[in-house]
Protein backbone atom coordinates (compact mmCIF):
# COMPACT_ATOMS: atom_id res chain seq x y z
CA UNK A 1 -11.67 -31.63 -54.69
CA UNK A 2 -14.98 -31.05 -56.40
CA UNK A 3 -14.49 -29.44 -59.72
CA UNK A 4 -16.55 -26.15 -59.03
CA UNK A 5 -14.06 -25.77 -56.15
CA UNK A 6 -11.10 -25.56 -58.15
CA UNK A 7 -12.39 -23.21 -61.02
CA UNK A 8 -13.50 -20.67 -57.69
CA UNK A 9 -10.63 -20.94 -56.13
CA UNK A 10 -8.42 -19.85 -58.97
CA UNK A 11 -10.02 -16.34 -58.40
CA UNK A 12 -7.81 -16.04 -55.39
CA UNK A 13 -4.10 -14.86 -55.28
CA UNK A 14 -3.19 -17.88 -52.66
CA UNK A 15 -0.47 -20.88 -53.09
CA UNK A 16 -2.96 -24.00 -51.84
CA UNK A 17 -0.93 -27.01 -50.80
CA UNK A 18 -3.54 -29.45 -50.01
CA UNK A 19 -7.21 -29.47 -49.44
CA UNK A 20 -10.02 -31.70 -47.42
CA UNK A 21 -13.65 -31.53 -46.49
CA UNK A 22 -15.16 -29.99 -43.25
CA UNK A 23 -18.51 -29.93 -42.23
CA UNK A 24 -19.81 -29.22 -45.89
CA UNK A 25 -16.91 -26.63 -46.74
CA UNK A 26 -13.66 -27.04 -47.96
CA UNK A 27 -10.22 -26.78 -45.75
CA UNK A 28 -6.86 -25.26 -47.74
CA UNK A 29 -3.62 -25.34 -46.74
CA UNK A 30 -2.30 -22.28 -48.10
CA UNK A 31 1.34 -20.80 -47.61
CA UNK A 32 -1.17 -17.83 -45.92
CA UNK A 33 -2.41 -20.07 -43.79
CA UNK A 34 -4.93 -22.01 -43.41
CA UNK A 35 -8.61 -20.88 -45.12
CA UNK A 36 -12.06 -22.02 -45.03
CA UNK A 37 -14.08 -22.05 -48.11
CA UNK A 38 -17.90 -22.72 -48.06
CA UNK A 39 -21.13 -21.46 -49.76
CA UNK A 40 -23.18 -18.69 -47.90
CA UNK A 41 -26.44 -16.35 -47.47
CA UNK A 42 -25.18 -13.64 -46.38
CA UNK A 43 -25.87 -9.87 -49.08
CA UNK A 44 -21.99 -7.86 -50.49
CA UNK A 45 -23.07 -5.24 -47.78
CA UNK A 46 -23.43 -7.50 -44.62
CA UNK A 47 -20.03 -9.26 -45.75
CA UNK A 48 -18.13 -6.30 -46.15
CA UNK A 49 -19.70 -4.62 -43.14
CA UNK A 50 -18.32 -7.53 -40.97
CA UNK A 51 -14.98 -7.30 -42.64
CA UNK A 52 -14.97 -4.12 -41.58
CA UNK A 53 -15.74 -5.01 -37.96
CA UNK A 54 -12.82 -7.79 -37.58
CA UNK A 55 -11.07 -5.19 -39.20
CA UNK A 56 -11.32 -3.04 -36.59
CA UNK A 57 -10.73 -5.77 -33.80
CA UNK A 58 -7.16 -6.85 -35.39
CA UNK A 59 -6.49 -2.69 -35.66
CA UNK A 60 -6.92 -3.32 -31.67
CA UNK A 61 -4.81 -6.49 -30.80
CA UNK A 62 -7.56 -9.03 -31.71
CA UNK A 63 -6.44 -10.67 -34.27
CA UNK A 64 -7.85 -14.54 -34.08
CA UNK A 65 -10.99 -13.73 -36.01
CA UNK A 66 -12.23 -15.64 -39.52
CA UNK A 67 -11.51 -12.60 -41.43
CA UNK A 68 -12.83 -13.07 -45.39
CA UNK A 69 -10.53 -13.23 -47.84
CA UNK A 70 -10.80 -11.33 -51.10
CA UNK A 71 -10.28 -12.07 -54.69
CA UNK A 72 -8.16 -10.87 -57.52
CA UNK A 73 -10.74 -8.76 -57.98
CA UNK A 74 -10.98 -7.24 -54.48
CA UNK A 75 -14.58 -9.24 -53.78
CA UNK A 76 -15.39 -10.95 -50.77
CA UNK A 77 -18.15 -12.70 -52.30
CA UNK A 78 -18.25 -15.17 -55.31
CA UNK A 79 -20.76 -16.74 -57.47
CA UNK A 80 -20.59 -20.42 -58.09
CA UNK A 81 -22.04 -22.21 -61.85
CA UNK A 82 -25.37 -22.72 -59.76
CA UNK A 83 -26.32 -19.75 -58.16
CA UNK A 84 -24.13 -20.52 -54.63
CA UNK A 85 -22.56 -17.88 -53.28
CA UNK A 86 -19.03 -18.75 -51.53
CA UNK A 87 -17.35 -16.97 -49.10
CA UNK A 88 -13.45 -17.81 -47.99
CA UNK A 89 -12.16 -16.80 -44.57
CA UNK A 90 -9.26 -17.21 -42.39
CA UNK A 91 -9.34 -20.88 -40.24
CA UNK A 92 -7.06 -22.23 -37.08
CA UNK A 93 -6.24 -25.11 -35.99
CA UNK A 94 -8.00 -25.53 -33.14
CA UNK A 95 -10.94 -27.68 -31.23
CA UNK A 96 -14.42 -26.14 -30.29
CA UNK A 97 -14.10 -24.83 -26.60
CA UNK A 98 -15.33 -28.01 -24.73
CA UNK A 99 -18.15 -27.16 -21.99
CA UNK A 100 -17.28 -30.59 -19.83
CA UNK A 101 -13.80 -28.84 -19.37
CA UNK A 102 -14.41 -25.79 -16.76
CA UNK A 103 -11.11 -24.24 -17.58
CA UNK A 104 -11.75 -23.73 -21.37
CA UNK A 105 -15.36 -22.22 -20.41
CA UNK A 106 -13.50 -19.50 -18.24
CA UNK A 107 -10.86 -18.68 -20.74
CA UNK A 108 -13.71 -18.70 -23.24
CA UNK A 109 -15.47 -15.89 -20.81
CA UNK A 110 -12.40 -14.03 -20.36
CA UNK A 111 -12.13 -13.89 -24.26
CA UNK A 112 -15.94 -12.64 -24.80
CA UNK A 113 -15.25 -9.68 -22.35
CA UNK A 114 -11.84 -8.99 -24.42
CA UNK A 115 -13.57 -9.11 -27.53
CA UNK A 116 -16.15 -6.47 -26.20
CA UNK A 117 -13.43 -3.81 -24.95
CA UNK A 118 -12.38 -4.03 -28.44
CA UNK A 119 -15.85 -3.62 -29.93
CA UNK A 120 -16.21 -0.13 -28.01
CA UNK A 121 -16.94 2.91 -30.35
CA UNK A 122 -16.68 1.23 -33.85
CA UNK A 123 -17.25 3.95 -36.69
CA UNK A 124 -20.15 3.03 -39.15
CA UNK A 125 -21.95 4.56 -41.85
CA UNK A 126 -26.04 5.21 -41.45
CA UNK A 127 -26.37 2.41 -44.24
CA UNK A 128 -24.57 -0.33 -41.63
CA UNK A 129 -26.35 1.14 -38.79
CA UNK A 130 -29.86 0.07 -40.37
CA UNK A 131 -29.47 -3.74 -40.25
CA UNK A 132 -26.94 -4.51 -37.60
CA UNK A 133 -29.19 -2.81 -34.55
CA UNK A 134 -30.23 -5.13 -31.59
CA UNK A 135 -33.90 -6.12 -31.59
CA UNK A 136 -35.11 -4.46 -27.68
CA UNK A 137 -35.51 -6.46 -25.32
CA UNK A 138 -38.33 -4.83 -23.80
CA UNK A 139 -40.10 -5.73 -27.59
CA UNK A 140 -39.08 -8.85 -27.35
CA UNK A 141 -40.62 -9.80 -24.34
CA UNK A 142 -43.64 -8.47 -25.24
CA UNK A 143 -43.69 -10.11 -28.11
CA UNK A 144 -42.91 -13.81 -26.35
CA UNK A 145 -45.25 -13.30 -23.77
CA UNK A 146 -48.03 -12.98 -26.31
CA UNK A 147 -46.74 -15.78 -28.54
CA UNK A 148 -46.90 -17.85 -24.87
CA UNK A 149 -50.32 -17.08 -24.62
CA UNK A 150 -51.27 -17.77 -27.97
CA UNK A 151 -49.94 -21.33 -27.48
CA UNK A 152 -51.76 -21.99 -24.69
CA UNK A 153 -54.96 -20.57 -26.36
CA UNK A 154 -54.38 -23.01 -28.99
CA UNK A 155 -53.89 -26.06 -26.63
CA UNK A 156 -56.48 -25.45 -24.62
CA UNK A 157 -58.75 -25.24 -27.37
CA UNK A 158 -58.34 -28.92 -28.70
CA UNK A 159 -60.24 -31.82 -27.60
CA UNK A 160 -57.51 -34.21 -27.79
CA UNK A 161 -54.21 -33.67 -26.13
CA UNK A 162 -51.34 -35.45 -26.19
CA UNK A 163 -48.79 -35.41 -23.13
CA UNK A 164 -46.58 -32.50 -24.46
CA UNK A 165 -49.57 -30.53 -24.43
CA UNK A 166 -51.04 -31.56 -21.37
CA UNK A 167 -47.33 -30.77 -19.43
CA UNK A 168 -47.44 -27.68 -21.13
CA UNK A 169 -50.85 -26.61 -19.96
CA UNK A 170 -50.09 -27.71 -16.24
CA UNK A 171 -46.65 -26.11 -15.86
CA UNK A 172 -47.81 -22.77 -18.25
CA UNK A 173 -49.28 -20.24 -14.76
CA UNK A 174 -45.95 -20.77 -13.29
CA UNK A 175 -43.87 -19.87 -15.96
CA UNK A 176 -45.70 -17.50 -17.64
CA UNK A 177 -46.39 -15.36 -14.63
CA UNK A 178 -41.67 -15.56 -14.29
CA UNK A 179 -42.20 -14.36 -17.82
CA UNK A 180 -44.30 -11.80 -17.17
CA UNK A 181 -42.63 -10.50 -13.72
CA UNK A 182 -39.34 -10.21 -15.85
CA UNK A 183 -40.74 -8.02 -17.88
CA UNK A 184 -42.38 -5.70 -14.94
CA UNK A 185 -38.78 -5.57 -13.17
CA UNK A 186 -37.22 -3.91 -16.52
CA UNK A 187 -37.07 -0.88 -15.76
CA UNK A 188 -38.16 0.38 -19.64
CA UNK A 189 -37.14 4.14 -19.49
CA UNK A 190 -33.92 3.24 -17.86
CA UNK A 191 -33.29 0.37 -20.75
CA UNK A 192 -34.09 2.62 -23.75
CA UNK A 193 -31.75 5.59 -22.18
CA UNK A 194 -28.81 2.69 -22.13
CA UNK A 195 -29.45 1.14 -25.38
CA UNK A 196 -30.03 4.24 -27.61
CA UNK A 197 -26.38 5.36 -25.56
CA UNK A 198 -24.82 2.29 -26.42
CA UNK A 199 -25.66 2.74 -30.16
CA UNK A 200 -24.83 6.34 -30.24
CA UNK A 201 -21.38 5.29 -28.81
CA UNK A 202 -21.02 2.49 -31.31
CA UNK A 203 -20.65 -0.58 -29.23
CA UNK A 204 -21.35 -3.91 -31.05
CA UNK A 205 -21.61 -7.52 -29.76
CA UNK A 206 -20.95 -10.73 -31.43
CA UNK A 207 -24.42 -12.12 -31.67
CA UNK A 208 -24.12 -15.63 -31.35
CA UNK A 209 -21.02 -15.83 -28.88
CA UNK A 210 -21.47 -19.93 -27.69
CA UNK A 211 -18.72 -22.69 -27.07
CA UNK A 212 -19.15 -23.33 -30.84
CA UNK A 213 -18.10 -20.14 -31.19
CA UNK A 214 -14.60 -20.63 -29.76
CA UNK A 215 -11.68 -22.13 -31.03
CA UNK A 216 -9.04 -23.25 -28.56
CA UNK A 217 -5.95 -23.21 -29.50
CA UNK A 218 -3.91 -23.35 -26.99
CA UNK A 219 -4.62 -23.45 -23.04
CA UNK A 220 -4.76 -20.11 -22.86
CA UNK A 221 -5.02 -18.96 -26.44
CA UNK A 222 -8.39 -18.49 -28.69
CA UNK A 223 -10.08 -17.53 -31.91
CA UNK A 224 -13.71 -16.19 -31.91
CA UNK A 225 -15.50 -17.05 -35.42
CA UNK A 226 -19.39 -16.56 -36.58
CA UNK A 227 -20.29 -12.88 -36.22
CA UNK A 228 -22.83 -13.19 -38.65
CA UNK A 229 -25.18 -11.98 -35.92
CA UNK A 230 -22.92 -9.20 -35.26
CA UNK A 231 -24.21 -5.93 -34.48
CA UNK A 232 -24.63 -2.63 -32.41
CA UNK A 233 -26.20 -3.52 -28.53
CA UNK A 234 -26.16 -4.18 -25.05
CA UNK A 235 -22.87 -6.55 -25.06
CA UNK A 236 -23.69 -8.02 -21.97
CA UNK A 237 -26.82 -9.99 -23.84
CA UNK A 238 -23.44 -11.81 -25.66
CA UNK A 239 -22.48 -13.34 -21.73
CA UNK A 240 -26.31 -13.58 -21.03
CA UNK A 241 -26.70 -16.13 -24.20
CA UNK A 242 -22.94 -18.18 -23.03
CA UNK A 243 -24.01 -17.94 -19.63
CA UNK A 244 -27.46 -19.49 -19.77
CA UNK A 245 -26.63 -22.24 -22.31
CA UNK A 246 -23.56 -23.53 -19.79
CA UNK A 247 -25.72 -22.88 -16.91
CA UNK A 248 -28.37 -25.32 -18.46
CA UNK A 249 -25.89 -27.82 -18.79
CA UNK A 250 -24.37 -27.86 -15.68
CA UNK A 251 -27.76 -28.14 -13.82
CA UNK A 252 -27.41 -24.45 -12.48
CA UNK A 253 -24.39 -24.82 -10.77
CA UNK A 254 -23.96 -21.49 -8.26
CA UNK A 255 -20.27 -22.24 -7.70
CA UNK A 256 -20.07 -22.44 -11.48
CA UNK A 257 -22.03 -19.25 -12.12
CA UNK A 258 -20.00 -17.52 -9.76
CA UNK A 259 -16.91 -18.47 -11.62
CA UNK A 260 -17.94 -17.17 -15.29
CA UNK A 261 -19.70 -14.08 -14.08
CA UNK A 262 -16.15 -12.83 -11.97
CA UNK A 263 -14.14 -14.41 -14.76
CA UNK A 264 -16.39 -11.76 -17.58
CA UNK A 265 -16.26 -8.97 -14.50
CA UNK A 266 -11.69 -9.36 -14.05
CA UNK A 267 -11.59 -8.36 -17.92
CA UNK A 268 -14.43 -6.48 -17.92
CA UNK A 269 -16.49 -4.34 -15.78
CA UNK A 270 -19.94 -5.02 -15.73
CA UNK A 271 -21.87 -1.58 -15.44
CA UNK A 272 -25.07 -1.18 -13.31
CA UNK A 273 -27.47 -1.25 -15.97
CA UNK A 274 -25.93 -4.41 -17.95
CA UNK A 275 -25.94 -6.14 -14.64
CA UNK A 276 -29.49 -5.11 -14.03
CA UNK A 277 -30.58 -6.75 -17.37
CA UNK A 278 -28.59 -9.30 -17.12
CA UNK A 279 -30.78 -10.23 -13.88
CA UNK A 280 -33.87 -9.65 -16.01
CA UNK A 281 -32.62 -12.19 -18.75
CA UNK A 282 -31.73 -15.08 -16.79
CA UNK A 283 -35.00 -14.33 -14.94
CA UNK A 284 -37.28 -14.96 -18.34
CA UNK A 285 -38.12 -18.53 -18.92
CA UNK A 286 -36.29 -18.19 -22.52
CA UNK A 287 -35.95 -21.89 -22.96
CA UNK A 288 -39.98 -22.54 -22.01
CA UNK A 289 -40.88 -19.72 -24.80
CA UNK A 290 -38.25 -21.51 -27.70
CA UNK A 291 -39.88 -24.91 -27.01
CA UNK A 292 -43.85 -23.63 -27.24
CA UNK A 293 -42.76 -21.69 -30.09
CA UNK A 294 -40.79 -24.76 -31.56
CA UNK A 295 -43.90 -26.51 -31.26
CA UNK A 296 -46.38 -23.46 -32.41
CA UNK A 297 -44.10 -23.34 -35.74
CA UNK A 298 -44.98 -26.98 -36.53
CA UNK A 299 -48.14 -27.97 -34.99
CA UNK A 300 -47.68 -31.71 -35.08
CA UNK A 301 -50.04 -34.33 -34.37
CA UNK A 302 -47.00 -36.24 -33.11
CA UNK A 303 -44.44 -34.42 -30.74
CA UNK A 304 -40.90 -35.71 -31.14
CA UNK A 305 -38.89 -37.32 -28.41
CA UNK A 306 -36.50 -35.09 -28.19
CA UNK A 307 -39.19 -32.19 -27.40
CA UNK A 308 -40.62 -33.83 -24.54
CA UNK A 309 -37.34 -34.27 -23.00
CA UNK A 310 -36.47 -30.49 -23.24
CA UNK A 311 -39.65 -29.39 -21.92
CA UNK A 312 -39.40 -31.80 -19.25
CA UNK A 313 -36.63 -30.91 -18.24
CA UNK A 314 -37.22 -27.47 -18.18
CA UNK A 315 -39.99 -28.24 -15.68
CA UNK A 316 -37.08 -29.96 -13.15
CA UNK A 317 -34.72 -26.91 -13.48
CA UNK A 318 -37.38 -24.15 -13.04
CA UNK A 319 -37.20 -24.54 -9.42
CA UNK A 320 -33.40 -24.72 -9.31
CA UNK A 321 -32.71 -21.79 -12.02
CA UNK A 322 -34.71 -19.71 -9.68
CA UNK A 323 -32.69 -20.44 -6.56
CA UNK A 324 -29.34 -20.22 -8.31
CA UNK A 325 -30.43 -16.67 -9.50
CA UNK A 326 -31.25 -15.62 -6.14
CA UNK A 327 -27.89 -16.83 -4.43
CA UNK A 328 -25.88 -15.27 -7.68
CA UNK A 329 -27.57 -11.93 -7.70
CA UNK A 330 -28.90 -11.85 -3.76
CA UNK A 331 -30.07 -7.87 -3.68
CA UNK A 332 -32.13 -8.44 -7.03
């Protein structure tokens, strides 16, 4: 172990039995179990504020979260010789859920809606409201759908284009006018009622809830880790994110889709107006607006690879994204 390692860790009241390396962090066998220590960038008040929310979720019979361990001292945060700041927090022994296996993905479903019955009516202060609310999604369309048009601006305008840009000009009416009719069919005075309720009542959602986001442990048995995106909001945007990203990958499956969304709906019941923006999400070409903005951000004269095959294949599942939504949600 790496010198600046040991000298941290002695700030902790744990018995550590051996140690190895883990994707740029450090793995302890402790006779508490086993811990993850790793540098991070996250402020005291955003650590302790989600402490206090896996806090609340082991208060309620979740218990397989990476709580954060504290010091002697009572800190959760720690300042290494060169300006690091570490963080340690409870680990399992467990694999990523696995998206080729449809059985972990359902468990994995049943476990988001779980975790959002017991994120229902958490008690925070003013301070912790103020940087843990969910951007609006109504903003955030508008926002897209301008950045969407900017690209295209800036494409159109250059004499020379390479193929990226020339696919993205000649697929970019299509698309943008899905992007534009999903943000028509939100119904905005109906949204803001729900969200500004759903913050009053403090609900949260995880943020970030993908398979890498899942440790199984067990057939049946998980641990949830990463709510560093955690905050108060519209859970169902937590399924939206899960659902889309397996969707992609199975080539939008409709028997599949079925599966998750009545696997989500057994634990928990979807009200009308999650369902309703649900709809809208999976109706927004998300994955068109990350790749022009990808490619906005960096404005190369030479497009990766990689690129061109996302936005390529975004092209070939347009038509079948749009189908699958219409069997899966048939009155929308």
């Amino acid at each position: 172990m790496e010198e600046k390692y040991i000298d941290l860790l002695e700030q902790y009241d744990l018995n550590i039995y051996r140690t190895s390396r883990v994707k740029g962090a450090c793995l302890l066998e402790t006779g508490q179990g086993l811990k993850l220590f790793g540098s991070c960038r996250m402020s005291e008040g955003r650590a302790e504020f989600e402490q206090k929310v896996k806090s609340a979720l082991k208060e309620r019979g979740f218990a397989n979260t990476d709580c954060y361990v504290r010091t002697r001292e009572g800190e959760l945060l720690v300042q290494g010789p060169y300006g690091e700041t570490f963080l340690m927090r409870d680990w399992f022994d467990g694999e990523e859920c696995n998206v080729r296996k449809p059985e972990q993905v359902l468990v994995a479903v049943k476990t988001l809606a779980r975790l959002h019955l017991c994120m229902e009516q958490v008690e925070l202060t003013e301070a912790e409201k103020g940087f843990c609310i969910q951007p609006k999604v109504t903003e955030q369309f508008a926002k897209r759908n301008k950045e969407l048009r900017r690209v295209r601006t800036y494409i159109r305008d250059k004499k020379q284009k390479n193929s990226f840009e020339s696919i993205y000009l000649s697929q970019f009416p299509k698309l943008y006018e899905q992007a534009e009719q999903a943000a028509a069919s939100l119904d905005a005075a109906r949204y803001q009622e729900y969200y500004d309720r759903v913050v009053a009542e403090g609900r949260m959602f995880h943020g970030n809830y993908t398979h890498h986001s899942v440790l199984m442990l067990s057939e049946d048995e998980t641990a949830v880790i990463s709510f560093e995106k955690a905050g108060l909001g519209i859970q169902i945007q937590d399924f939206y994110l899960f659902f889309r990203k397996l969707m992609e990958k199975c080539d939008w499956d409709v028997s599949f889709g079925y599966d998750m969304i009545n696997a989500y709906d057994s634990v928990r019941s979807i009200p009308e107006e999650e369902q309703e923006l649900l709809i809208v999400l999976l109706q927004y070409p998300e994955k068109f607006w990350k790749i022009a903005n990808h490619y906005y951000n960096n404005r190369k004269t030479w497009i990766p690879q990689k690129n061109m095959q996302k936005l390529i294949l975004t092209m070939e599942q347009a038509e079948r994204k749009q189908e699958c939504l219409k069997k899966l949600f048939p009155d929308a």
